[in-house]
PDB file of N, CA and C in Angstrom:
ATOM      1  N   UNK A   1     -37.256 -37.402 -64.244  1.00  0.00           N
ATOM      2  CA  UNK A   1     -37.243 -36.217 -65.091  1.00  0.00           C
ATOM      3  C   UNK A   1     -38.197 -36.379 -66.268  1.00  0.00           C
ATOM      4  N   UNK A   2     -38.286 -37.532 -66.687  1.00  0.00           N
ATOM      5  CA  UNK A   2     -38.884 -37.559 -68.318  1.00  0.00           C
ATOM      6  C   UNK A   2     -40.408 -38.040 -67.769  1.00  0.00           C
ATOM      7  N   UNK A   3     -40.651 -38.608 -66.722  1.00  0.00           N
ATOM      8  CA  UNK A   3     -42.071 -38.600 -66.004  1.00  0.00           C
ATOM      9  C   UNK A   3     -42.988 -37.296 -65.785  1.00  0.00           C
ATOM     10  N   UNK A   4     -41.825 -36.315 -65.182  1.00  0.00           N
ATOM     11  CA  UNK A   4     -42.552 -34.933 -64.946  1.00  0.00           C
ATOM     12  C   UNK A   4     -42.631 -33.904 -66.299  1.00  0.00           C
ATOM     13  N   UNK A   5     -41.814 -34.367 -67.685  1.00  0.00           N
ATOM     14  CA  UNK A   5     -41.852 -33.529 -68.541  1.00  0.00           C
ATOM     15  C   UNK A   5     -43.271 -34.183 -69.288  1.00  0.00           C
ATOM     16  N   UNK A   6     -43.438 -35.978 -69.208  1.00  0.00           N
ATOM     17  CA  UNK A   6     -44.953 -36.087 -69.679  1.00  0.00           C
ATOM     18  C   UNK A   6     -46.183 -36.023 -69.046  1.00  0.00           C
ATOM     19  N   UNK A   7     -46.317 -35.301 -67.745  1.00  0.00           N
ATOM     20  CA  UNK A   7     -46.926 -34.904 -67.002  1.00  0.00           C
ATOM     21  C   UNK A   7     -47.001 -33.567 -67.371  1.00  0.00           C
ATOM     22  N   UNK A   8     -46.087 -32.702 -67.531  1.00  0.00           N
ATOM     23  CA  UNK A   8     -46.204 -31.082 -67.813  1.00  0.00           C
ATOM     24  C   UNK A   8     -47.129 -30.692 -68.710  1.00  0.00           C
ATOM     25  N   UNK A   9     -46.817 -31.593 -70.211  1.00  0.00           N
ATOM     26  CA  UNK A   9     -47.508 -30.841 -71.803  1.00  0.00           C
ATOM     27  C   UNK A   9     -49.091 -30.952 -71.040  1.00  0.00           C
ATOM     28  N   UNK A  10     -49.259 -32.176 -70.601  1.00  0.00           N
ATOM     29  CA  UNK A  10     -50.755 -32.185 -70.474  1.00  0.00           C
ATOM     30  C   UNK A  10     -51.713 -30.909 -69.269  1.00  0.00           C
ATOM     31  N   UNK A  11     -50.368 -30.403 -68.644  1.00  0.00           N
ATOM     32  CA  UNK A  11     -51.283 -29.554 -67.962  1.00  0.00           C
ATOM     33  C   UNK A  11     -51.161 -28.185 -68.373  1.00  0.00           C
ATOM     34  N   UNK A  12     -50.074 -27.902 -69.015  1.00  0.00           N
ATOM     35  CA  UNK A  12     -50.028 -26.215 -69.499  1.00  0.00           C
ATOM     36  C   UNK A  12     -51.060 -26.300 -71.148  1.00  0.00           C
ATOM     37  N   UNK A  13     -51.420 -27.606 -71.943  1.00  0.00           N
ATOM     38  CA  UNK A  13     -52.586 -27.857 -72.755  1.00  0.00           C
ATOM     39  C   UNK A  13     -53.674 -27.111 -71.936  1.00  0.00           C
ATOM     40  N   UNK A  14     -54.171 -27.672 -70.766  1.00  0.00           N
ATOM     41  CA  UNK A  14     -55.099 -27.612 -69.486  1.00  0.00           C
ATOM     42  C   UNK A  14     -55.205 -25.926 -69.518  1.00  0.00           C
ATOM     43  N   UNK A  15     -54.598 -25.956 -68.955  1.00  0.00           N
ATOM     44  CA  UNK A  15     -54.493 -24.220 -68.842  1.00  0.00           C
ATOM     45  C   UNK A  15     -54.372 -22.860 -69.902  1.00  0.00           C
ATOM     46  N   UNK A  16     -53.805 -23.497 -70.895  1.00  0.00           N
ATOM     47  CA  UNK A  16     -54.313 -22.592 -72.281  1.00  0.00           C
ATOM     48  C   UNK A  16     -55.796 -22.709 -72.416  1.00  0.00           C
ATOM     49  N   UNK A  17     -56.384 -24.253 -72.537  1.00  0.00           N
ATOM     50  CA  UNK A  17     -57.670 -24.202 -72.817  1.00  0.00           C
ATOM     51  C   UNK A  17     -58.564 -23.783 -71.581  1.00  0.00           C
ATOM     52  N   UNK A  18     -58.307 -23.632 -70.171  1.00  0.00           N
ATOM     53  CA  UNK A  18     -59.120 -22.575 -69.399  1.00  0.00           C
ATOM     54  C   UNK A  18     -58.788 -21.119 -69.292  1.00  0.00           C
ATOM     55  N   UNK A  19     -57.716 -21.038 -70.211  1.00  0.00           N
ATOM     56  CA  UNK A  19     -57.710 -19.803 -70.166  1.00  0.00           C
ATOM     57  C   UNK A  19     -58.451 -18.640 -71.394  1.00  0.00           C
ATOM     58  N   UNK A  20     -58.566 -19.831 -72.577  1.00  0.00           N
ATOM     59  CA  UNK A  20     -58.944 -19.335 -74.009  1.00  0.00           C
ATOM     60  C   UNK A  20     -60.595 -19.545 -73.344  1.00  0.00           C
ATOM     61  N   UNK A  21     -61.273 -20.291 -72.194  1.00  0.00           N
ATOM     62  CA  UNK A  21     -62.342 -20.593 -72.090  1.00  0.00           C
ATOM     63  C   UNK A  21     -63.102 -18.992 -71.608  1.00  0.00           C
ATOM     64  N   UNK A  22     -62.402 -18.116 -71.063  1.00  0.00           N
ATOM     65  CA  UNK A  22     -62.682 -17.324 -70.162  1.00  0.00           C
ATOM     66  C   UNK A  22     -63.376 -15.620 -71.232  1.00  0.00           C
ATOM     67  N   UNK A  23     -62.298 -15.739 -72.269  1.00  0.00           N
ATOM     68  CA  UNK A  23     -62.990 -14.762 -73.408  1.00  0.00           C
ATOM     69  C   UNK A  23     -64.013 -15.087 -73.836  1.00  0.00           C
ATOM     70  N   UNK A  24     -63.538 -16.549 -74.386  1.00  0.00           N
ATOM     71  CA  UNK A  24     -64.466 -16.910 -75.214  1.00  0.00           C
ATOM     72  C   UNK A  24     -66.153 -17.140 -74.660  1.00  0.00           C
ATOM     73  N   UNK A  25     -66.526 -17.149 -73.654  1.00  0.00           N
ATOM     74  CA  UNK A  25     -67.705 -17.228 -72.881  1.00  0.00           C
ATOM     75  C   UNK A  25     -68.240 -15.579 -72.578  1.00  0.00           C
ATOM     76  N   UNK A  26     -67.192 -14.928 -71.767  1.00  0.00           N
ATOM     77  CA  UNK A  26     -67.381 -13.596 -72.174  1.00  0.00           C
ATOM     78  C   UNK A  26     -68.229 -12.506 -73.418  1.00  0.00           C
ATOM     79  N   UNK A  27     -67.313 -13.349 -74.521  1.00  0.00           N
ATOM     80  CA  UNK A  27     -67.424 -12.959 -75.804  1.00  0.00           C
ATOM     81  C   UNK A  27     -69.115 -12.972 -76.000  1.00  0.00           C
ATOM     82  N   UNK A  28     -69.406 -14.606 -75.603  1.00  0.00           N
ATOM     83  CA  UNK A  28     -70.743 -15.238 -76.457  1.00  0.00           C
ATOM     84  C   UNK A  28     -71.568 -14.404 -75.210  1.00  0.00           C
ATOM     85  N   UNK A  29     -71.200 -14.105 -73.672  1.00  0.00           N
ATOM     86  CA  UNK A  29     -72.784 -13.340 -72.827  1.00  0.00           C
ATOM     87  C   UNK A  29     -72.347 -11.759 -73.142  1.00  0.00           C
ATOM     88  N   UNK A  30     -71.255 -11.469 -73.640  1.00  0.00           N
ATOM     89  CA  UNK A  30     -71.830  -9.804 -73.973  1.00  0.00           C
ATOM     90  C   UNK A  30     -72.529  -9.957 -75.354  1.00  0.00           C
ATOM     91  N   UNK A  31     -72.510 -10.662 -76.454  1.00  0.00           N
ATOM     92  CA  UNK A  31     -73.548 -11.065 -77.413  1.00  0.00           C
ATOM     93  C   UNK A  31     -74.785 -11.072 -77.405  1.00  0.00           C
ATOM     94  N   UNK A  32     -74.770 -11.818 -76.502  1.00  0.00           N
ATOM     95  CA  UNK A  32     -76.109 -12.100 -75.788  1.00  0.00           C
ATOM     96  C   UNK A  32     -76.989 -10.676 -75.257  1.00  0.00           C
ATOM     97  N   UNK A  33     -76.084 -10.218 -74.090  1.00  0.00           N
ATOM     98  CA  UNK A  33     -76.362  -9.293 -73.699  1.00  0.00           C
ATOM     99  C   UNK A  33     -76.756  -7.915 -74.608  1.00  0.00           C
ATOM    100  N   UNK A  34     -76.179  -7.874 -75.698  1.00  0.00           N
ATOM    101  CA  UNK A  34     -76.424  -6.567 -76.956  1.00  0.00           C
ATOM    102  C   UNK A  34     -77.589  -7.246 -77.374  1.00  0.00           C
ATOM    103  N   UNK A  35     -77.549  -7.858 -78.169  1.00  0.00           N
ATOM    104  CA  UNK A  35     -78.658  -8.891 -78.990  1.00  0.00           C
ATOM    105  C   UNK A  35     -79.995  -8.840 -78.269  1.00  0.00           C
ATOM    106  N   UNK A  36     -80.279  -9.852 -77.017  1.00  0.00           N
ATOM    107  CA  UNK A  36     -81.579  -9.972 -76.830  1.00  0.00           C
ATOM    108  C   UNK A  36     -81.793  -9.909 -75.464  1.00  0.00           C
ATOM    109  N   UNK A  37     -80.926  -8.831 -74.554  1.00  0.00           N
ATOM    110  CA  UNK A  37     -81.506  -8.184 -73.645  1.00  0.00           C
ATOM    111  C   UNK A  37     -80.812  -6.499 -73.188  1.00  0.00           C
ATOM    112  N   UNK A  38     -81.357  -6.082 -72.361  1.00  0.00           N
ATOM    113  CA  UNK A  38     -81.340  -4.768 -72.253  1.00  0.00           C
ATOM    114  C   UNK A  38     -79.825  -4.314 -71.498  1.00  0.00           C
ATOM    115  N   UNK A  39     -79.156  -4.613 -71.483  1.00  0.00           N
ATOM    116  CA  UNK A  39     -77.743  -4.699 -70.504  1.00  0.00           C
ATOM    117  C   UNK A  39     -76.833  -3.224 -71.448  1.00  0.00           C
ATOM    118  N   UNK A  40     -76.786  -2.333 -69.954  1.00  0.00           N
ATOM    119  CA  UNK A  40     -76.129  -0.895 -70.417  1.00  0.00           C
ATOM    120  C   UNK A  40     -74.428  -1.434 -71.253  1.00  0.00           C
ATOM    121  N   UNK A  41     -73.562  -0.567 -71.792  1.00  0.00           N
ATOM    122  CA  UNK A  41     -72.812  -0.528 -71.879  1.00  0.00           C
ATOM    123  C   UNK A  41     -71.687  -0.741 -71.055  1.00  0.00           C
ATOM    124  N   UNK A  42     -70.433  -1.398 -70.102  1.00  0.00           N
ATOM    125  CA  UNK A  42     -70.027  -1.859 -69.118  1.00  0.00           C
ATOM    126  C   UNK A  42     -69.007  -0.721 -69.557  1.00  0.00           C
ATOM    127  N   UNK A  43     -68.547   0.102 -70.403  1.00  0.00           N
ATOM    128  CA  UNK A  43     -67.702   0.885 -70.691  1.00  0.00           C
ATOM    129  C   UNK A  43     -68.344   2.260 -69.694  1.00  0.00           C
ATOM    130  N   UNK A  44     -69.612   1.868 -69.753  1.00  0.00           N
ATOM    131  CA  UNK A  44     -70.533   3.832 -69.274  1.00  0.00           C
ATOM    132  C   UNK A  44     -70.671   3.722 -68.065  1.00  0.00           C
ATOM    133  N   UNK A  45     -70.472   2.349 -67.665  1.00  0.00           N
ATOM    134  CA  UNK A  45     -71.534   1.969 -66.233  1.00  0.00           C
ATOM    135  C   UNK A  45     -70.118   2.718 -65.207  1.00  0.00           C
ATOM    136  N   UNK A  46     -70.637   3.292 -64.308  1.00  0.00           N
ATOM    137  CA  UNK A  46     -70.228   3.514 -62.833  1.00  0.00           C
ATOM    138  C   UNK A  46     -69.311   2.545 -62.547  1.00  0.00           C
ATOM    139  N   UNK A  47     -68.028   2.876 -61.502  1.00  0.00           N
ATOM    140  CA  UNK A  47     -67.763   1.421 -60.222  1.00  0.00           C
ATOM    141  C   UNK A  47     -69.358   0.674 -59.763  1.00  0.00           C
ATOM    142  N   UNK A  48     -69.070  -0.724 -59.498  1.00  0.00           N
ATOM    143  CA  UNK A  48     -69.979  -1.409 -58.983  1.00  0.00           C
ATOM    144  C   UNK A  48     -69.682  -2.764 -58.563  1.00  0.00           C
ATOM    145  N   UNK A  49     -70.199  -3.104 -57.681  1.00  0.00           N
ATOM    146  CA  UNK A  49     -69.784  -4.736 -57.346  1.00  0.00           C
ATOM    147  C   UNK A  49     -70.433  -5.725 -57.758  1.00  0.00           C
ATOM    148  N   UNK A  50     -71.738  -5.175 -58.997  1.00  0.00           N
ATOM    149  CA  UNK A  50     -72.633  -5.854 -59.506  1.00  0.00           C
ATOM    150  C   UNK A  50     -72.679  -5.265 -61.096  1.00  0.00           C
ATOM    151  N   UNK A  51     -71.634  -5.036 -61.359  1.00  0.00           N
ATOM    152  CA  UNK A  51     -71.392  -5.231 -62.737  1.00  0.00           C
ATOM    153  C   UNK A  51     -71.451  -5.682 -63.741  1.00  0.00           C
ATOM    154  N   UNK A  52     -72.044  -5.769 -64.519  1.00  0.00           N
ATOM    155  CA  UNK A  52     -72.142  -7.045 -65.639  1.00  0.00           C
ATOM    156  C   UNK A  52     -71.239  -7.980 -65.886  1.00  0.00           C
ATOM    157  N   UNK A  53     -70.075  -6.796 -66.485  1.00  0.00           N
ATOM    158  CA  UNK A  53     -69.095  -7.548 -66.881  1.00  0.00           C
ATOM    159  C   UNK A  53     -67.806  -8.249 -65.950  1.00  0.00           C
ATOM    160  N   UNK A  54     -67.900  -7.686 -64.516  1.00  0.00           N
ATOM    161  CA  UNK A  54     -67.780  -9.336 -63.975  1.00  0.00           C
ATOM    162  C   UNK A  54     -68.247  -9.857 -63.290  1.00  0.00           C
ATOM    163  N   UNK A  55     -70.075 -10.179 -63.480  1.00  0.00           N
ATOM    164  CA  UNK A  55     -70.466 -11.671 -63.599  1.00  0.00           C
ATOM    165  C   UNK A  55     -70.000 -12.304 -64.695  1.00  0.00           C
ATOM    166  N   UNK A  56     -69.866 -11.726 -66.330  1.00  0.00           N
ATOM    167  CA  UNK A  56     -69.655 -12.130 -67.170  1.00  0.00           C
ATOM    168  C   UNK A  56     -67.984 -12.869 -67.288  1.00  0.00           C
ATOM    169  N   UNK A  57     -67.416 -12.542 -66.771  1.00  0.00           N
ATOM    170  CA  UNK A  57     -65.728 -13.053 -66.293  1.00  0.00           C
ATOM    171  C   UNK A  57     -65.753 -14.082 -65.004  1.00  0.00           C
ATOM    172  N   UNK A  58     -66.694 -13.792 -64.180  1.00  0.00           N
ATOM    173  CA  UNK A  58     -66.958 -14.741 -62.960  1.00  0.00           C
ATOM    174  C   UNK A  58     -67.543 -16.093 -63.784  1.00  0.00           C
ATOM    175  N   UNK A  59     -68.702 -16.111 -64.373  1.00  0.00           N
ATOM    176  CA  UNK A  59     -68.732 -17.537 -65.639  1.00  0.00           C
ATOM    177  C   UNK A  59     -68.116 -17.394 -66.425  1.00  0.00           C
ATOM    178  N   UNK A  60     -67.102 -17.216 -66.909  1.00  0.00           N
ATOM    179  CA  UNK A  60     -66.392 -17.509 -68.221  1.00  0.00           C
ATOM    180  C   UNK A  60     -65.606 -18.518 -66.868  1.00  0.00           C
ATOM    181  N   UNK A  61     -65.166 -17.795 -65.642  1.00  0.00           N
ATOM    182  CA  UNK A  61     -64.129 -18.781 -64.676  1.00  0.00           C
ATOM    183  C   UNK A  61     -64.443 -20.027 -64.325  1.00  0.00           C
ATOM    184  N   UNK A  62     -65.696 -19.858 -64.426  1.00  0.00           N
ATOM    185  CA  UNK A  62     -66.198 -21.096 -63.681  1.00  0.00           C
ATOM    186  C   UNK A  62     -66.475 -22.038 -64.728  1.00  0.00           C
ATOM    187  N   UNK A  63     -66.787 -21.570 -66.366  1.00  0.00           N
ATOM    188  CA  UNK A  63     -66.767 -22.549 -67.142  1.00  0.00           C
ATOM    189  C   UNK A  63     -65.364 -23.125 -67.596  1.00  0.00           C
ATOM    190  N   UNK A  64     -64.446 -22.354 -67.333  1.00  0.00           N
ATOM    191  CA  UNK A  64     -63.119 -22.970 -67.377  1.00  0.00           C
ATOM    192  C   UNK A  64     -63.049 -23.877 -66.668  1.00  0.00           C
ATOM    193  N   UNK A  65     -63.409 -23.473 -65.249  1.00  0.00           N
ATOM    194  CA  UNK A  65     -62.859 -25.084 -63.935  1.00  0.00           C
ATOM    195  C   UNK A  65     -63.866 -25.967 -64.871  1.00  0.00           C
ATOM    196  N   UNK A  66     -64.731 -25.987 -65.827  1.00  0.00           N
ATOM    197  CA  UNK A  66     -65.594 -27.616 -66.182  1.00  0.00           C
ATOM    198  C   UNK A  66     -64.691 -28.133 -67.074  1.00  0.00           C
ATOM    199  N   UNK A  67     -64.091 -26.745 -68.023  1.00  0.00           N
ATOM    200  CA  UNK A  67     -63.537 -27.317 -69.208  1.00  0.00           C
ATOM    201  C   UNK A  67     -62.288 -28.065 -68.680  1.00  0.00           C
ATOM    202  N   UNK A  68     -61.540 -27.219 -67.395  1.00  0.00           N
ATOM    203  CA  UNK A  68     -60.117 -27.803 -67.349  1.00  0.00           C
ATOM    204  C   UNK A  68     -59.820 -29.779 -67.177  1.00  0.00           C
ATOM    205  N   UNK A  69     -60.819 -30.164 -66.773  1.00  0.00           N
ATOM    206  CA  UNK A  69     -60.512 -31.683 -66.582  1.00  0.00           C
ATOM    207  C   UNK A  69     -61.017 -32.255 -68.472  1.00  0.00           C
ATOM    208  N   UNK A  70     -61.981 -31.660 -68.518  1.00  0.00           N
ATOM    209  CA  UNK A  70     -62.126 -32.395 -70.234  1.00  0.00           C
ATOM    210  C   UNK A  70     -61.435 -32.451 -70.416  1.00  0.00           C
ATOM    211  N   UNK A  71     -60.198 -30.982 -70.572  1.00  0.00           N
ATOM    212  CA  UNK A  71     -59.036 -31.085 -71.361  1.00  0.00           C
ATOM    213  C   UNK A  71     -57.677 -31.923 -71.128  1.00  0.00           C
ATOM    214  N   UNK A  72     -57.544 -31.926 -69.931  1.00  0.00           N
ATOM    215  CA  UNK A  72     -56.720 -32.759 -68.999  1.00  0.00           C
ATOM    216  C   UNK A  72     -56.767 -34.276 -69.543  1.00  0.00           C
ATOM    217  N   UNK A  73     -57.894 -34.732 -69.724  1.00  0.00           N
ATOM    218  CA  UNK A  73     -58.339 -36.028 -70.184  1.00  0.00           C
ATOM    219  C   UNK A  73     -57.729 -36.425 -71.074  1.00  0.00           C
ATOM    220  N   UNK A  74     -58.314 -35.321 -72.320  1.00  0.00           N
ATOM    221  CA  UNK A  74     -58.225 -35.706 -73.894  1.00  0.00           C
ATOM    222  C   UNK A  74     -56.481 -35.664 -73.866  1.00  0.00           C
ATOM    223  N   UNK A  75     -55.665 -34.650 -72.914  1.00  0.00           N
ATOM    224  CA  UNK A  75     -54.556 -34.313 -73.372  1.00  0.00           C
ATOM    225  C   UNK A  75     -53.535 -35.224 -73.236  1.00  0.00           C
ATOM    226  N   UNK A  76     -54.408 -36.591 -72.035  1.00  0.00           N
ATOM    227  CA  UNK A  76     -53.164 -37.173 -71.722  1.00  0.00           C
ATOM    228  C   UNK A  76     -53.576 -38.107 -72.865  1.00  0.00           C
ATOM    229  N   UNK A  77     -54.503 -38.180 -73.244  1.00  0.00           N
ATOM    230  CA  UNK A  77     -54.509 -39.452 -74.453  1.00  0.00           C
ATOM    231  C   UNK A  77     -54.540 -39.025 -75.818  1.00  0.00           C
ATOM    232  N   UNK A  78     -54.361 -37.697 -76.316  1.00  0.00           N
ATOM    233  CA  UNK A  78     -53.635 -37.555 -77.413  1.00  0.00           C
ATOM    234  C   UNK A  78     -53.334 -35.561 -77.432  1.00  0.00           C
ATOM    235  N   UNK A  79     -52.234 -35.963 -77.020  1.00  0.00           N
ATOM    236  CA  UNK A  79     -51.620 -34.388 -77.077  1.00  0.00           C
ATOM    237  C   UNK A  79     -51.789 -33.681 -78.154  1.00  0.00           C
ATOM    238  N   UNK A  80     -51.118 -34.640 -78.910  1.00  0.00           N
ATOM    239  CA  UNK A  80     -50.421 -33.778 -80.412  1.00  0.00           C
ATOM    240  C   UNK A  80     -51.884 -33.228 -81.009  1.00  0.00           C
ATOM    241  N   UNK A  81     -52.859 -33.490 -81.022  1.00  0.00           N
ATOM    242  CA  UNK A  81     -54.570 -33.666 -81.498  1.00  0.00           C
ATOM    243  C   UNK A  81     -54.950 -32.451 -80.823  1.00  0.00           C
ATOM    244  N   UNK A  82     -54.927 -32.417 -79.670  1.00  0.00           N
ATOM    245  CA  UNK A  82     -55.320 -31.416 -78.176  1.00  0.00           C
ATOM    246  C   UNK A  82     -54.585 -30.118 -78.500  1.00  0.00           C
ATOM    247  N   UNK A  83     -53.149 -30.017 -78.630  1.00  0.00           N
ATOM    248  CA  UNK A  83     -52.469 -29.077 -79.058  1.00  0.00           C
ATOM    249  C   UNK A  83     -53.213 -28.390 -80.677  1.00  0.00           C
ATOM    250  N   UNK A  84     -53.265 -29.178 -81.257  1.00  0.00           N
ATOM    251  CA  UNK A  84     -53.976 -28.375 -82.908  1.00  0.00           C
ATOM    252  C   UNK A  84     -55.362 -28.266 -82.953  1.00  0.00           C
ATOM    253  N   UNK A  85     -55.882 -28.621 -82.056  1.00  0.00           N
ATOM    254  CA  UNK A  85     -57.424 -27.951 -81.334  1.00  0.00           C
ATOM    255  C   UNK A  85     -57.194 -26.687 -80.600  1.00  0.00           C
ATOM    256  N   UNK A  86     -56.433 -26.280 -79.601  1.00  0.00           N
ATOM    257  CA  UNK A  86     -56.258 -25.273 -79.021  1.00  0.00           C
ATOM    258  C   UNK A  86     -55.445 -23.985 -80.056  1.00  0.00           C
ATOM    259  N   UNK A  87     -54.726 -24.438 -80.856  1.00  0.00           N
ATOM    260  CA  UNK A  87     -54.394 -23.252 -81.767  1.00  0.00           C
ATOM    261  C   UNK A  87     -55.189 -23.221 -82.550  1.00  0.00           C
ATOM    262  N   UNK A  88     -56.040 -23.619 -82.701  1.00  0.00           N
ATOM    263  CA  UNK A  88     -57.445 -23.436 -83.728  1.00  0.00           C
ATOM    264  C   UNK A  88     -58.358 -22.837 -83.107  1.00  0.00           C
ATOM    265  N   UNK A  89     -58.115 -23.142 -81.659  1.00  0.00           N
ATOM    266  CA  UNK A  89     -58.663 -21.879 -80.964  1.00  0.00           C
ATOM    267  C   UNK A  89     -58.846 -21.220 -80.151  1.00  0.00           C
ATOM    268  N   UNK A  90     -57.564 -20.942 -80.194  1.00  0.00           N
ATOM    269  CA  UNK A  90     -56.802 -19.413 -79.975  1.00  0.00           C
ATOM    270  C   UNK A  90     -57.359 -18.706 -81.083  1.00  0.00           C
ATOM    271  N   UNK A  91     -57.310 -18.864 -82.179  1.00  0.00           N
ATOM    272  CA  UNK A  91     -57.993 -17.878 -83.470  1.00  0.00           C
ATOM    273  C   UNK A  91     -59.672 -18.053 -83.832  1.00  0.00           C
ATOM    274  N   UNK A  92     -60.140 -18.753 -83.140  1.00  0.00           N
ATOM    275  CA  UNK A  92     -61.015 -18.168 -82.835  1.00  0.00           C
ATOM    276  C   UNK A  92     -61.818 -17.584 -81.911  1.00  0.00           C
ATOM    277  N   UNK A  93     -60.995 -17.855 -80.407  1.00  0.00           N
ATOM    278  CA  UNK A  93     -61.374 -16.619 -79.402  1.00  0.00           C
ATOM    279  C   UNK A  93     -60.814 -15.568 -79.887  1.00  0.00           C
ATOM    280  N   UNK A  94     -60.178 -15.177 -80.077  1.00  0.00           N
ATOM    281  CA  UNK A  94     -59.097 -13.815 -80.738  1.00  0.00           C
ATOM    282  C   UNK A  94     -60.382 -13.056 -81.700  1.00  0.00           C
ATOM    283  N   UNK A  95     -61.013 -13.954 -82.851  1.00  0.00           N
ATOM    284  CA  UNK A  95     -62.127 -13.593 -83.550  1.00  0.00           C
ATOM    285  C   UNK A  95     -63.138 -12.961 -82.646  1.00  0.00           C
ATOM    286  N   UNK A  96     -63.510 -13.787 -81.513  1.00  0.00           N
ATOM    287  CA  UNK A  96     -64.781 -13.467 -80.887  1.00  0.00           C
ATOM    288  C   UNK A  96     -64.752 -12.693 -80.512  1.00  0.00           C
ATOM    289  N   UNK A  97     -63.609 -12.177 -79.764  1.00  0.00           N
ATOM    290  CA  UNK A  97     -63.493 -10.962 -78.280  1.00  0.00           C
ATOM    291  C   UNK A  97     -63.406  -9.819 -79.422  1.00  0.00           C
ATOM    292  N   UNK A  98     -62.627 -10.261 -80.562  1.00  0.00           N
ATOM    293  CA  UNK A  98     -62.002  -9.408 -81.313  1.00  0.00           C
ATOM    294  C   UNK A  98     -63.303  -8.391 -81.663  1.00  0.00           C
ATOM    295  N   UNK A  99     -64.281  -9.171 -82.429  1.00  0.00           N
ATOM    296  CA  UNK A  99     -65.712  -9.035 -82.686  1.00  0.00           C
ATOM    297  C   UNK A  99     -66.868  -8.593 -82.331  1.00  0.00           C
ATOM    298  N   UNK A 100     -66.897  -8.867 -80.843  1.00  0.00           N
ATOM    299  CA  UNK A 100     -67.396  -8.504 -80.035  1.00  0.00           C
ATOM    300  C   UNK A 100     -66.723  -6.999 -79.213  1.00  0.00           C
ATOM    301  N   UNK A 101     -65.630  -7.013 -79.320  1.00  0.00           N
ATOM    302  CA  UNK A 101     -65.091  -5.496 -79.021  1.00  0.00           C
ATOM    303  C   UNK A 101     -65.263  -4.611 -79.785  1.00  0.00           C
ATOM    304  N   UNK A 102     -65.492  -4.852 -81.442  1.00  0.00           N
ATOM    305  CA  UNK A 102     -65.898  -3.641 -82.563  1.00  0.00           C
ATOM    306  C   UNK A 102     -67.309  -4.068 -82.767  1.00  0.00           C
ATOM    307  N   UNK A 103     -68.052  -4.847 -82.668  1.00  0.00           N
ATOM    308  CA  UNK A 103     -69.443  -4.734 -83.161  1.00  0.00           C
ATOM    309  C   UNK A 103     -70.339  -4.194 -82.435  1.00  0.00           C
ATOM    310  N   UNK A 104     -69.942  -5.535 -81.294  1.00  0.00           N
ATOM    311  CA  UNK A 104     -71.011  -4.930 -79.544  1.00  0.00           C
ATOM    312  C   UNK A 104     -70.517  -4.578 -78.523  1.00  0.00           C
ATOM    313  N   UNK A 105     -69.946  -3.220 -79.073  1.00  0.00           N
ATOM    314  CA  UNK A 105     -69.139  -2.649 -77.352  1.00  0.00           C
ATOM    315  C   UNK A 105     -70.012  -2.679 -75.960  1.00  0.00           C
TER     316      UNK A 105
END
């Protein structure tokens, strides 16, 4: 029992941080995308299977699967550290998407 509960923290750590990975990448290529290239609005655009915005969710996924073992790593060798990194940012993906939803729709 107490094997699988110090096995658990380190993977739901894991999974907050691929999951906070997925805005937050989002966040920084629709940035990108307003800023310094020509990419329509994903709010105006038509149905499409070539959408911007999810290629832009298709890499945010895939940079999660890189992040999820970093985190896995760090988490089994210091949780408590790993945990007050991830609520640090949580507030600042929350900022980004947040930011990126009122600045660069």
């Amino acid at each position: 029992m107490q094997k699988t509960k110090k096995r658990a923290a380190p993977l739901v750590a894991t999974l907050l941080a691929a999951l906070l990975t997925i805005p937050a990448v989002y966040a920084l290529l629709r940035t990108n995308d307003v800023l310094f290239q020509n990419e329509p609005n994903p709010a105006t655009v038509i149905w499409s299977a070539h959408i911007a915005m999810f290629w832009r969710l298709l890499i945010g996924t895939y940079a999660a699967g890189m992040v999820a073992p970093l985190v896995f790593t760090v988490a089994t060798r210091d949780l408590a550290r790993t945990i007050k990194v991830l609520s640090v940012a949580a507030l600042v993906v929350a900022a980004m998407i947040g930011g990126q939803g009122l600045l660069l729709p």
